[in-house]
PDB file of N, CA and C in Angstrom:
ATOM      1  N   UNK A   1     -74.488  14.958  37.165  1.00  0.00           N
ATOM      2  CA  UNK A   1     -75.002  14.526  38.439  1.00  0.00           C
ATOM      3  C   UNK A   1     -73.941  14.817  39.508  1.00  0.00           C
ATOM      4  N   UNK A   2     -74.133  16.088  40.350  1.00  0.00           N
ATOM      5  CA  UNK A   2     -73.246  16.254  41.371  1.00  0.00           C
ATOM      6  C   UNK A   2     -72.685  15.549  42.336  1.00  0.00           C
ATOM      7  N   UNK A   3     -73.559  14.554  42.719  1.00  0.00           N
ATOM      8  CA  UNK A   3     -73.683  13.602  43.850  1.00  0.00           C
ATOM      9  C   UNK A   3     -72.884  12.181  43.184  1.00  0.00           C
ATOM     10  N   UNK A   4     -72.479  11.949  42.337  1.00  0.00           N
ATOM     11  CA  UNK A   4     -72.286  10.642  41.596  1.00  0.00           C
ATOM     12  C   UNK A   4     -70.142  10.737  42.421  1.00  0.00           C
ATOM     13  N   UNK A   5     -70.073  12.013  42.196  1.00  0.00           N
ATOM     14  CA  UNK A   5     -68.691  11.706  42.762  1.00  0.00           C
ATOM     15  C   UNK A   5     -68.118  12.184  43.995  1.00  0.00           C
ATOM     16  N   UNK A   6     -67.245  11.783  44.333  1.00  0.00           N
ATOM     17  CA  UNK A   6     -66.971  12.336  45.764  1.00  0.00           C
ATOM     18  C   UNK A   6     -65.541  12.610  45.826  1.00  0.00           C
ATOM     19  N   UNK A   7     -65.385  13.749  46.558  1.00  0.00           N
ATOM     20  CA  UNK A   7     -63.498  13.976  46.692  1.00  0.00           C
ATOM     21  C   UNK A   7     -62.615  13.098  47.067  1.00  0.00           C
ATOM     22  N   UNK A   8     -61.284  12.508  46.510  1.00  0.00           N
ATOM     23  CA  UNK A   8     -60.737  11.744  46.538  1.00  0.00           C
ATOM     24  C   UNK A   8     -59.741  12.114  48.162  1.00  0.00           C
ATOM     25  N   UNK A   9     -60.221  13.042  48.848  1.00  0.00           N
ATOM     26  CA  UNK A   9     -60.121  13.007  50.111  1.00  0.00           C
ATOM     27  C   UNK A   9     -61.204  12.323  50.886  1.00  0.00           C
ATOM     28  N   UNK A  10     -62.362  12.331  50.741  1.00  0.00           N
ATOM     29  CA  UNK A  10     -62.780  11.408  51.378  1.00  0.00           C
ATOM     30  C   UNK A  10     -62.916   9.593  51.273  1.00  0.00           C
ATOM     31  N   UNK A  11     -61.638   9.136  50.209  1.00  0.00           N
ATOM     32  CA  UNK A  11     -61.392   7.914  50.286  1.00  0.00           C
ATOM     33  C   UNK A  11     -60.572   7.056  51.404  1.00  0.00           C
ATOM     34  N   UNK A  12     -61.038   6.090  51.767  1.00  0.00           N
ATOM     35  CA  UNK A  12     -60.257   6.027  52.835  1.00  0.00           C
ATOM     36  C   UNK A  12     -58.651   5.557  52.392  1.00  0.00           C
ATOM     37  N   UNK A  13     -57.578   5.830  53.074  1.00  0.00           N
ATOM     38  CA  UNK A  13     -56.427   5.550  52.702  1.00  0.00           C
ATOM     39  C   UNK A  13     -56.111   4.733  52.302  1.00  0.00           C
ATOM     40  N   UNK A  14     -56.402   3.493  52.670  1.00  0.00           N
ATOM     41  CA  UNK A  14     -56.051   2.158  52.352  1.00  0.00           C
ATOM     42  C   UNK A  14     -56.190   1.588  50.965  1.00  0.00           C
ATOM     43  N   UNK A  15     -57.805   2.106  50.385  1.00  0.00           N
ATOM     44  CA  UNK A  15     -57.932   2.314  48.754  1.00  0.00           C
ATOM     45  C   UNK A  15     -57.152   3.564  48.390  1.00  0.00           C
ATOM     46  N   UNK A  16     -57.254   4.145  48.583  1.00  0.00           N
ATOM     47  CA  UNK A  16     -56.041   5.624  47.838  1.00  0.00           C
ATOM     48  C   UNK A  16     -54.248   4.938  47.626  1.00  0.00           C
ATOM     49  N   UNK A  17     -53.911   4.311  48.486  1.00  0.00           N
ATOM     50  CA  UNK A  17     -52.691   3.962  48.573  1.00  0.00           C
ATOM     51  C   UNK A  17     -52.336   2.548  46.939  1.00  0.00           C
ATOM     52  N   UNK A  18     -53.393   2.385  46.577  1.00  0.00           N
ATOM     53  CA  UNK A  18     -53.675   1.344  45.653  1.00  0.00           C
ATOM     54  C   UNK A  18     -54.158   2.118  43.979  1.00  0.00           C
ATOM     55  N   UNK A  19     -54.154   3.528  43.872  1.00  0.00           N
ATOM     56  CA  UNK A  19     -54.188   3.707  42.754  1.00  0.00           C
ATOM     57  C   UNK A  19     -53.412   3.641  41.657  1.00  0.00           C
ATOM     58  N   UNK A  20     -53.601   4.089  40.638  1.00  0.00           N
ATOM     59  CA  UNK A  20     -52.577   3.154  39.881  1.00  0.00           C
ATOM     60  C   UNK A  20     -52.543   3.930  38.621  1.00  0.00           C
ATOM     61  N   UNK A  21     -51.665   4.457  37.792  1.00  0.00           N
ATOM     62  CA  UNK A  21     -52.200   5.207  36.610  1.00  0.00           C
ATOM     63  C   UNK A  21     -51.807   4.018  35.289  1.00  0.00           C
ATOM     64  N   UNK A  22     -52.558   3.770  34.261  1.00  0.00           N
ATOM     65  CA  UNK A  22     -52.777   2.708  33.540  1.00  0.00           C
ATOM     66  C   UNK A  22     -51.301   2.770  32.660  1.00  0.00           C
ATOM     67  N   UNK A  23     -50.418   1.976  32.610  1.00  0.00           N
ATOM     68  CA  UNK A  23     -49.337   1.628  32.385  1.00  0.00           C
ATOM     69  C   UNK A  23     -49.586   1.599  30.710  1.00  0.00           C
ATOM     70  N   UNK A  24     -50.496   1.037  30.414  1.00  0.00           N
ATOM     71  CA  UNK A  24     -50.875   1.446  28.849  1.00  0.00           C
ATOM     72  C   UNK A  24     -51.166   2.931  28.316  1.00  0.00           C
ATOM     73  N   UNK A  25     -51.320   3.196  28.810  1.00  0.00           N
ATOM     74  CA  UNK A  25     -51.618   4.365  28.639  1.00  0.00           C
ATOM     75  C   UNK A  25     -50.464   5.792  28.965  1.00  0.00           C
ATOM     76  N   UNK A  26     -49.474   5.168  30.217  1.00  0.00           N
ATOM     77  CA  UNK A  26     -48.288   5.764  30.300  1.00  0.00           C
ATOM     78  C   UNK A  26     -47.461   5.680  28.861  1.00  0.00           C
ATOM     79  N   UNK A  27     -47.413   4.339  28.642  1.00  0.00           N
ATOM     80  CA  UNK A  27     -46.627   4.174  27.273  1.00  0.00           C
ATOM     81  C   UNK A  27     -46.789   4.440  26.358  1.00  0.00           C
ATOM     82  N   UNK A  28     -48.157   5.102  25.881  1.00  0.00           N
ATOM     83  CA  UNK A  28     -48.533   5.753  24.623  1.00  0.00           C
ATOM     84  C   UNK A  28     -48.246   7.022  24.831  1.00  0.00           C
ATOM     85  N   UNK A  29     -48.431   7.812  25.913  1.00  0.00           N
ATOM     86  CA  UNK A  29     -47.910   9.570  26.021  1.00  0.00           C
ATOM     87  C   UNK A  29     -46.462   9.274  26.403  1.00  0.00           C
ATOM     88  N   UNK A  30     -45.534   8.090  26.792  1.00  0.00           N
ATOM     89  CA  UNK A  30     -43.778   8.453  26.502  1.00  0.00           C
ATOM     90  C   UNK A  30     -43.974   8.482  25.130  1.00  0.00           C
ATOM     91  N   UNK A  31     -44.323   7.420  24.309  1.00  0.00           N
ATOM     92  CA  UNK A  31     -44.703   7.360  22.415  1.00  0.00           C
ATOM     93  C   UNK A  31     -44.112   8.776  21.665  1.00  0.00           C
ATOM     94  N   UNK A  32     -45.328   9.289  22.110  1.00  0.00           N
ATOM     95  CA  UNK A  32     -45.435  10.311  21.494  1.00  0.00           C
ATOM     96  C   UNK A  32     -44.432  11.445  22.148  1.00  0.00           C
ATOM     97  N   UNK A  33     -44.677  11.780  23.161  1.00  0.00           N
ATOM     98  CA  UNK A  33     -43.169  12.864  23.552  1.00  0.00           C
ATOM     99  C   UNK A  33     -42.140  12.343  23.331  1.00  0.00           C
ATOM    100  N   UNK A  34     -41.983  11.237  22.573  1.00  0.00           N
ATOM    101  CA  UNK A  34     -40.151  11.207  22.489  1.00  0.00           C
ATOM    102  C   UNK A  34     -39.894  11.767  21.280  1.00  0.00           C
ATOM    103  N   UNK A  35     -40.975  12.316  20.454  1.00  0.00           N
ATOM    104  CA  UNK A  35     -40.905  13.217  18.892  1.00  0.00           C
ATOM    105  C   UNK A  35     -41.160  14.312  19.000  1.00  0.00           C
ATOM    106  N   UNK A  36     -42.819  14.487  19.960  1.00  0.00           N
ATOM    107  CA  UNK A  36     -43.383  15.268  19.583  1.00  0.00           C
ATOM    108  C   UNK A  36     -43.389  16.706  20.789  1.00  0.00           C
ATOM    109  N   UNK A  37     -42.289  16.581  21.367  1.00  0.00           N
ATOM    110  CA  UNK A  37     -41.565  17.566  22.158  1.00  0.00           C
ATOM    111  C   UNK A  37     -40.897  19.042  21.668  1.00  0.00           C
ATOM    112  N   UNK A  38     -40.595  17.862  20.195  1.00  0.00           N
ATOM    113  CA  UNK A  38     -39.730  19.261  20.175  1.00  0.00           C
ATOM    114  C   UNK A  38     -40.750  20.631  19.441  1.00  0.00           C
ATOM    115  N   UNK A  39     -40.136  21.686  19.176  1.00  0.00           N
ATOM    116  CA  UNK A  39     -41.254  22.898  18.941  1.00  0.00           C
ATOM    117  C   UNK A  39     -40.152  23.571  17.988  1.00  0.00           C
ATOM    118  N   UNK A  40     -38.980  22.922  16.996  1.00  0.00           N
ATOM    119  CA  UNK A  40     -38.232  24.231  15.969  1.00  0.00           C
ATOM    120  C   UNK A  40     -38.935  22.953  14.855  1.00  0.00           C
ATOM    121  N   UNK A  41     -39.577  23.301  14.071  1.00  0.00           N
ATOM    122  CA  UNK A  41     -39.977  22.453  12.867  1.00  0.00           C
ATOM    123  C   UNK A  41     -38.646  22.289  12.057  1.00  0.00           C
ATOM    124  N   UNK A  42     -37.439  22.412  11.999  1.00  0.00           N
ATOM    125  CA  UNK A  42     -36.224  21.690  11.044  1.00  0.00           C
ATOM    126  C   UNK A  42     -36.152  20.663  12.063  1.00  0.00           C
ATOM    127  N   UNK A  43     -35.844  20.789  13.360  1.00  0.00           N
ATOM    128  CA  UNK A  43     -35.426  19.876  14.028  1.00  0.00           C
ATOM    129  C   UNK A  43     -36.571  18.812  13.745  1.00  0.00           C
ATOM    130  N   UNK A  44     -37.600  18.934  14.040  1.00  0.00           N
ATOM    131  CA  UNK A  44     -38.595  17.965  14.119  1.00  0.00           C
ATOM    132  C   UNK A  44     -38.681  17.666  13.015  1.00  0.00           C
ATOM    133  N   UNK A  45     -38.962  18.084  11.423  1.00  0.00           N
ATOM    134  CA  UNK A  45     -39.214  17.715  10.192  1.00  0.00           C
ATOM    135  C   UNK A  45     -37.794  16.947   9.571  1.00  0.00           C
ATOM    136  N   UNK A  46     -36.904  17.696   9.819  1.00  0.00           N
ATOM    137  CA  UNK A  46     -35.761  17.259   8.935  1.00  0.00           C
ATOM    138  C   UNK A  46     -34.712  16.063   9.470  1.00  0.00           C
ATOM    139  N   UNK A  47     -34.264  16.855  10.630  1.00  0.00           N
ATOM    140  CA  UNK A  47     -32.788  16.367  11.578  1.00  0.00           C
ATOM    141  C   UNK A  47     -33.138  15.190  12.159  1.00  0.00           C
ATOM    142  N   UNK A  48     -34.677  15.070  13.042  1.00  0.00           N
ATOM    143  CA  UNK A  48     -34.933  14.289  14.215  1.00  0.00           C
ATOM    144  C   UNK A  48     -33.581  14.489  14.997  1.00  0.00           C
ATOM    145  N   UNK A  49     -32.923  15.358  15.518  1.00  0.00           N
ATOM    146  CA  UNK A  49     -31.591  15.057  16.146  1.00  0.00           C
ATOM    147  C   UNK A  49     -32.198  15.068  17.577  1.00  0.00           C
ATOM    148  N   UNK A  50     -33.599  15.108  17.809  1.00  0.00           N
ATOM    149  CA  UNK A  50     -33.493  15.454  19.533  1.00  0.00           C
ATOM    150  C   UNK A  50     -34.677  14.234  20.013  1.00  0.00           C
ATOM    151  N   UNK A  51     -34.567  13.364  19.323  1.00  0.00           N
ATOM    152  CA  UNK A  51     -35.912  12.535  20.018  1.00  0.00           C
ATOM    153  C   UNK A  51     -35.442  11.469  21.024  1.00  0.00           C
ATOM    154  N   UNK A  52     -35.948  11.388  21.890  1.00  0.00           N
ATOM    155  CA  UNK A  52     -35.779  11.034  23.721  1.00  0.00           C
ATOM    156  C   UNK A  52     -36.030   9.379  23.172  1.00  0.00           C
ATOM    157  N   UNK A  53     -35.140   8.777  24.122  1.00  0.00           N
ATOM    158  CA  UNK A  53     -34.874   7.602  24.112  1.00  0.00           C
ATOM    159  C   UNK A  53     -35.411   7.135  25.519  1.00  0.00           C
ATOM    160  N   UNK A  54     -36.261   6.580  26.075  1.00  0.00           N
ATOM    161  CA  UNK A  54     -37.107   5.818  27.246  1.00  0.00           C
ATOM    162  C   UNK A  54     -35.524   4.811  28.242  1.00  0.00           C
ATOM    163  N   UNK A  55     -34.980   5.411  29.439  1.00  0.00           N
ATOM    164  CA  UNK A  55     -34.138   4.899  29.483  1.00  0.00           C
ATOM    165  C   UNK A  55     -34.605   3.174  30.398  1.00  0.00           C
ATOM    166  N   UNK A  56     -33.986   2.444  30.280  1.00  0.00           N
ATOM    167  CA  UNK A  56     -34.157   0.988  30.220  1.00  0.00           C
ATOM    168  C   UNK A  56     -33.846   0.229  31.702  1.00  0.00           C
ATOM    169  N   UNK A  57     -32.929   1.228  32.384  1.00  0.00           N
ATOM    170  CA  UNK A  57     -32.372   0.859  33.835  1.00  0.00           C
ATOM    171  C   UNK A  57     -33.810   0.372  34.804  1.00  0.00           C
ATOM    172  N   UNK A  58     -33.465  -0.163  35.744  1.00  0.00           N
ATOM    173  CA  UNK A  58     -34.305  -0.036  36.919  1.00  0.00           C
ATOM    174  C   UNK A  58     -33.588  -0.234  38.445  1.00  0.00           C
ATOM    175  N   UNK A  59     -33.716   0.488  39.175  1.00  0.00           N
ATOM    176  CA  UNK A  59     -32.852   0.712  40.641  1.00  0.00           C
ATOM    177  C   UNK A  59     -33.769  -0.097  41.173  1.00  0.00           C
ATOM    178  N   UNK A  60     -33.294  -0.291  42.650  1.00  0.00           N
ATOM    179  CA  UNK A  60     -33.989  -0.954  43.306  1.00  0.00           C
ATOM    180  C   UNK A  60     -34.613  -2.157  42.951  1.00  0.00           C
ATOM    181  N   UNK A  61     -34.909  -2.663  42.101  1.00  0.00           N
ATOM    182  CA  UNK A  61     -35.567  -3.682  41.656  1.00  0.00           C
ATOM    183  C   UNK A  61     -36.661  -3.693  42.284  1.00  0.00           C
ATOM    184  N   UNK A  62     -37.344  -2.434  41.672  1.00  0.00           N
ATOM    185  CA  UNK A  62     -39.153  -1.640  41.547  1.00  0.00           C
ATOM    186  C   UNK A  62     -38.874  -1.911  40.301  1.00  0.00           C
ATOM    187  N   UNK A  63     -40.235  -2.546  40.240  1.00  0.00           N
ATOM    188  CA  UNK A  63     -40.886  -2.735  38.557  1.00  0.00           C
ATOM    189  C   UNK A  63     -42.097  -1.477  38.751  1.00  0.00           C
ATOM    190  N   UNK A  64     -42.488  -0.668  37.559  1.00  0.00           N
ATOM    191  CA  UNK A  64     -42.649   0.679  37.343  1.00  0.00           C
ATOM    192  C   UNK A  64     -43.840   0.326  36.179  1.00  0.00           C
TER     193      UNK A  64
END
């Protein structure tokens, strides 16, 4: 149904400024790229020597 959606340019700003990408859902794709990044199969099968650690800081004191 063509008509069901509309360009997220014609939202008015005030709702646009309020979107939000689902924080659950952020944390399941860091999950997985902190393994599944790498692309030499020893590294990934054997070593794990390269899997990303989510760093813990926060500046400003913005919660994220």
């Amino acid at each position: 149904m063509p008509s069901l959606f509309l360009s997220i340019d014609e939202m008015p700003l005030g709702l646009r400024q309020h979107l939000r990408y689902p924080r659950d859902l952020f944390e399941i794709q860091v999950d997985k790229l902190n393994t599944y990044h790498m692309t030499v199969p020893q590294v990934f099968l054997t070593n794990r020597e390269d899997v990303w650690v989510p760093p813990k800081e926060r500046y400003g004191g913005e919660r994220f």
